[in-house]
N, C-alpha and C. Protein backbone atom coordinates (compact mmCIF):
# COMPACT_ATOMS: atom_id res chain seq x y z
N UNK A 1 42.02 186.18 265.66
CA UNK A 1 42.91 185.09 265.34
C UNK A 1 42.10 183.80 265.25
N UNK A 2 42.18 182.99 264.31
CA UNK A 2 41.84 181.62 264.41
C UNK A 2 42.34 180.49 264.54
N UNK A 3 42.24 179.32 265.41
CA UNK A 3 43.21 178.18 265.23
C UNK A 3 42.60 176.87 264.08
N UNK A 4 43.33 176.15 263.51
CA UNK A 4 42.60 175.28 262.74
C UNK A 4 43.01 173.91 263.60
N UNK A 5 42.62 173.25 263.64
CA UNK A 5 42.50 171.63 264.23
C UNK A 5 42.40 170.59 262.82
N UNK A 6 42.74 169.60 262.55
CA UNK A 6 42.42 169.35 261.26
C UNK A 6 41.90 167.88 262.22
N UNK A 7 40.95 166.98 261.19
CA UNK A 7 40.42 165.53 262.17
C UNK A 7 41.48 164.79 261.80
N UNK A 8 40.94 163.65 261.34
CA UNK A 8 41.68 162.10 261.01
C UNK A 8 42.49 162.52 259.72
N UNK A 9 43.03 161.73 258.85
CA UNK A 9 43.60 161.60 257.77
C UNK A 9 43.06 161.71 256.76
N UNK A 10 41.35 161.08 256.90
CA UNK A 10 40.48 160.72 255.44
C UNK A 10 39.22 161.78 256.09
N UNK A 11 39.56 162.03 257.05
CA UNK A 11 38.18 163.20 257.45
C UNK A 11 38.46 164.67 256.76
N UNK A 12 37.62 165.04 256.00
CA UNK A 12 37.62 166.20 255.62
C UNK A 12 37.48 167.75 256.36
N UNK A 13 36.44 167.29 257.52
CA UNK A 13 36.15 168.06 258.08
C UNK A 13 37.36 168.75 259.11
N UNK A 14 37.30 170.26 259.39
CA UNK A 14 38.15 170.68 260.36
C UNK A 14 37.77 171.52 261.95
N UNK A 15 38.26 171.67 262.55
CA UNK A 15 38.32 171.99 263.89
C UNK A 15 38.72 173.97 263.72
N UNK A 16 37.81 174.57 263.76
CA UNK A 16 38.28 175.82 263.44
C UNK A 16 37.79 176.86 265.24
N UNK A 17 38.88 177.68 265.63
CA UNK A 17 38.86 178.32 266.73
C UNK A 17 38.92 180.04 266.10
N UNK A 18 37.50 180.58 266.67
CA UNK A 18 38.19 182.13 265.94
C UNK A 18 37.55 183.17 267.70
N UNK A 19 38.27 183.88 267.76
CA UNK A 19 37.89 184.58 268.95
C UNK A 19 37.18 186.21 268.58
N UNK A 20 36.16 186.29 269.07
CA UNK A 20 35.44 187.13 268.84
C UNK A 20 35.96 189.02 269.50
N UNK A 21 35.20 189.76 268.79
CA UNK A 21 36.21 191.09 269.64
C UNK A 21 35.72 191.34 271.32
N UNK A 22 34.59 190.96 271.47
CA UNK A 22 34.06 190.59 272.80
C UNK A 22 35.05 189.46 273.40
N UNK A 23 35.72 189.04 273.37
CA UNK A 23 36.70 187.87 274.00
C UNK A 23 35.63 186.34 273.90
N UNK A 24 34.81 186.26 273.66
CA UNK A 24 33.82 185.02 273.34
C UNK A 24 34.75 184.53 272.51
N UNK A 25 35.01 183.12 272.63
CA UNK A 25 35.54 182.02 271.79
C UNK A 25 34.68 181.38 270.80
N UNK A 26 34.48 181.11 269.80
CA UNK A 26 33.72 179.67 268.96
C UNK A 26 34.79 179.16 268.41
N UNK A 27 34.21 177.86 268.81
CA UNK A 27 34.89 176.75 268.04
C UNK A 27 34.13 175.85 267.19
N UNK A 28 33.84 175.19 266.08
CA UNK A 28 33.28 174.89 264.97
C UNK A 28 34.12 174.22 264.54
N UNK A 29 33.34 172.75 264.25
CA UNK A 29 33.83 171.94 263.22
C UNK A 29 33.02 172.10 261.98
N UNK A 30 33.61 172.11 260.80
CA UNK A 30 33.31 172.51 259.89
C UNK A 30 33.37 171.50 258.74
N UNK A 31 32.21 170.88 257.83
CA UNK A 31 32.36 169.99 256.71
C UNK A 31 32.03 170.92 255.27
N UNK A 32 33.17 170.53 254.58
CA UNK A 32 33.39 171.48 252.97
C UNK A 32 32.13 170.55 252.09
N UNK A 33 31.19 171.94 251.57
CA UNK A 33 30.39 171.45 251.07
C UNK A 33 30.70 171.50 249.21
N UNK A 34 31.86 172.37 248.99
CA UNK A 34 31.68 172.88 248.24
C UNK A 34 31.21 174.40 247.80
N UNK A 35 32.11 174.87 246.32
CA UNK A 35 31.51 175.98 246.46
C UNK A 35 31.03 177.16 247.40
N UNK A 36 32.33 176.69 248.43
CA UNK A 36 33.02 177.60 249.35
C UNK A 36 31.57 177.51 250.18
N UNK A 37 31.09 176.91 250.74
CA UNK A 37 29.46 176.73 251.37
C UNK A 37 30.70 175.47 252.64
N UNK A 38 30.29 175.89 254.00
CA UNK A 38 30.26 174.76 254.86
C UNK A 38 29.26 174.53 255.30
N UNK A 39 29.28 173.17 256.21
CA UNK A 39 28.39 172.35 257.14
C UNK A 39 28.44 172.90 258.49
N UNK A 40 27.75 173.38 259.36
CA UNK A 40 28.51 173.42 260.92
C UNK A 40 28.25 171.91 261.78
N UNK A 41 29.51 171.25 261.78
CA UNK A 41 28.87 169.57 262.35
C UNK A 41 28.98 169.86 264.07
N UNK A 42 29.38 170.87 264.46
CA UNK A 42 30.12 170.99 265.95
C UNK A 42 30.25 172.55 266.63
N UNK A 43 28.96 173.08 267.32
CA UNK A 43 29.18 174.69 267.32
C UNK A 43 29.36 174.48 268.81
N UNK A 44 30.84 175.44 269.70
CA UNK A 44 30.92 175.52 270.76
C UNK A 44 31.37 176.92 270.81
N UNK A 45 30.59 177.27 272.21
CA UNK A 45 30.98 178.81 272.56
C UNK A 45 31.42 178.71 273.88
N UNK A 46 32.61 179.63 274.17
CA UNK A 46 32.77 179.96 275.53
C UNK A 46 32.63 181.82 275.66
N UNK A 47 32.53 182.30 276.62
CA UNK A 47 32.13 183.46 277.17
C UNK A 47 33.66 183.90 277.37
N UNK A 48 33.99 184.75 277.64
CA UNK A 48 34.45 185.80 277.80
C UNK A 48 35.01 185.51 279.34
N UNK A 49 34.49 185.64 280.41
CA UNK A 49 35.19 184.73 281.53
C UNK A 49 34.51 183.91 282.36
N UNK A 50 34.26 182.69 281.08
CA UNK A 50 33.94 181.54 281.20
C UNK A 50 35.28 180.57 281.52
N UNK A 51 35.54 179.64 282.02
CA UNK A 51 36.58 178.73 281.25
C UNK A 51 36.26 177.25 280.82
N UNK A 52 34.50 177.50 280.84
CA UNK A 52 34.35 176.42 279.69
C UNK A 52 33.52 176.34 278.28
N UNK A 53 33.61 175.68 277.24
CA UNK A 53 33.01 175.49 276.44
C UNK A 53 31.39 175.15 276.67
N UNK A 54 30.88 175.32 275.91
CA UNK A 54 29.57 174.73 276.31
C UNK A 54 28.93 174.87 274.71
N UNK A 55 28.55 173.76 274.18
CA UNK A 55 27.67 173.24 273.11
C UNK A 55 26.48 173.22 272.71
N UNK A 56 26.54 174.19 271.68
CA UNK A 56 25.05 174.24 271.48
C UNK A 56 24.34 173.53 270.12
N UNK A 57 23.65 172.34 270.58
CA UNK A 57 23.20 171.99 269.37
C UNK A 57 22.51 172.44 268.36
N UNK A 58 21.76 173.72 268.79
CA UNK A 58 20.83 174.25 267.82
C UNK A 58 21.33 175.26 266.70
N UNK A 59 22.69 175.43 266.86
CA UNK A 59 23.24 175.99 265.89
C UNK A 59 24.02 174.81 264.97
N UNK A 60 24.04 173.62 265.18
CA UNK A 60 24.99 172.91 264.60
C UNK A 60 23.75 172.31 262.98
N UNK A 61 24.15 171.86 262.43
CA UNK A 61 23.70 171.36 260.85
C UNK A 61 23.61 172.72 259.96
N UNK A 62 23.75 173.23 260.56
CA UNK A 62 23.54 175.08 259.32
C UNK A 62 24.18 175.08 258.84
N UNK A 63 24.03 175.34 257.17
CA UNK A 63 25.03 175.71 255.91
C UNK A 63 25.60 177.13 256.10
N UNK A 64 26.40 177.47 255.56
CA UNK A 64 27.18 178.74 255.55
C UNK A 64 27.71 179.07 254.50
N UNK A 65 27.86 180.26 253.93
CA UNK A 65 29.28 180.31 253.17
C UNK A 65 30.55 180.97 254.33
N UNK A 66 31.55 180.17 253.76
CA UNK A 66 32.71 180.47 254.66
C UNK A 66 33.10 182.22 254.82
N UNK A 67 33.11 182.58 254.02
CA UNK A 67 33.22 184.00 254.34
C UNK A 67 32.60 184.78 254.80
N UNK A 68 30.96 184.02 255.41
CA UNK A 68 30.40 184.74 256.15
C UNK A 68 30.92 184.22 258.00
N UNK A 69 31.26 183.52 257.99
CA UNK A 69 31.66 183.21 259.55
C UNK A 69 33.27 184.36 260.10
N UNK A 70 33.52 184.70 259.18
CA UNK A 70 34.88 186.32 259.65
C UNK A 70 35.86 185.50 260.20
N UNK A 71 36.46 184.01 259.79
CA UNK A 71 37.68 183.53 259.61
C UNK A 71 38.99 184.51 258.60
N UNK A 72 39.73 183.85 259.14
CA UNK A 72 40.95 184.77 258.28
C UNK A 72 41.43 183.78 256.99
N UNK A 73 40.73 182.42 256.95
CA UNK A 73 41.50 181.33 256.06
C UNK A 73 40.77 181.13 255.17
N UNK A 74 41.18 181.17 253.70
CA UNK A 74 40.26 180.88 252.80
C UNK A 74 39.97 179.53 252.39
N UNK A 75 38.80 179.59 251.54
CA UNK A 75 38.55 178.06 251.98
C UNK A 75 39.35 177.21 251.30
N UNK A 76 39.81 177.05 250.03
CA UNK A 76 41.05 176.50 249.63
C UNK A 76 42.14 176.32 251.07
N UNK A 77 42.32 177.02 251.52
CA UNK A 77 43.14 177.06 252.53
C UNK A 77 42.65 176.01 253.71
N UNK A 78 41.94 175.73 253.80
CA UNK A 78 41.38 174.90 255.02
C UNK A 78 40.63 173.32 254.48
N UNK A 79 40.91 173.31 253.26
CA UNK A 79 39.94 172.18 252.99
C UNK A 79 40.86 171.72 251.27
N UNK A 80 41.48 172.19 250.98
CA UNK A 80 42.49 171.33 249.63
C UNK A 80 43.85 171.17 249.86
């Protein structure tokens, strides 16, 4: 399952929650690059029975294409 968060009004970028089959959480903010390609501006993971987030910067600035991160929302769907 994933949750979407959306930012400000004029911010493009979104707040995306997808839970892994291991029970690990990520949460990712995500900037539309186009051509179905995102930004990762914001990578957080929690564990499984963790109950907190914890941020890792070294995954954050990486391009993607969206359909490789195993969201259920297409990118039209999250970003037009």
């Amino acid at each position: 399952m994933t949750m979407i968060y959306q930012g400000h009004l004029f911010d493009k970028s979104v707040m995306v929650e997808r839970t892994l089959s291991t029970g690990t959480v990520l949460r990712l903010k995500l900037e539309p690059l186009g051509e179905g390609k995102v930004r990762v501006l914001e990578y957080h993971r929690k564990g499984f029975l963790s109950d907190r987030f914890k941020r890792l910067p070294q995954e954050e600035g990486k391009i993607f294409a969206l359909l490789d991160l195993g969201l259920n929302q297409s990118y039209q769907a999250l970003f037009c």
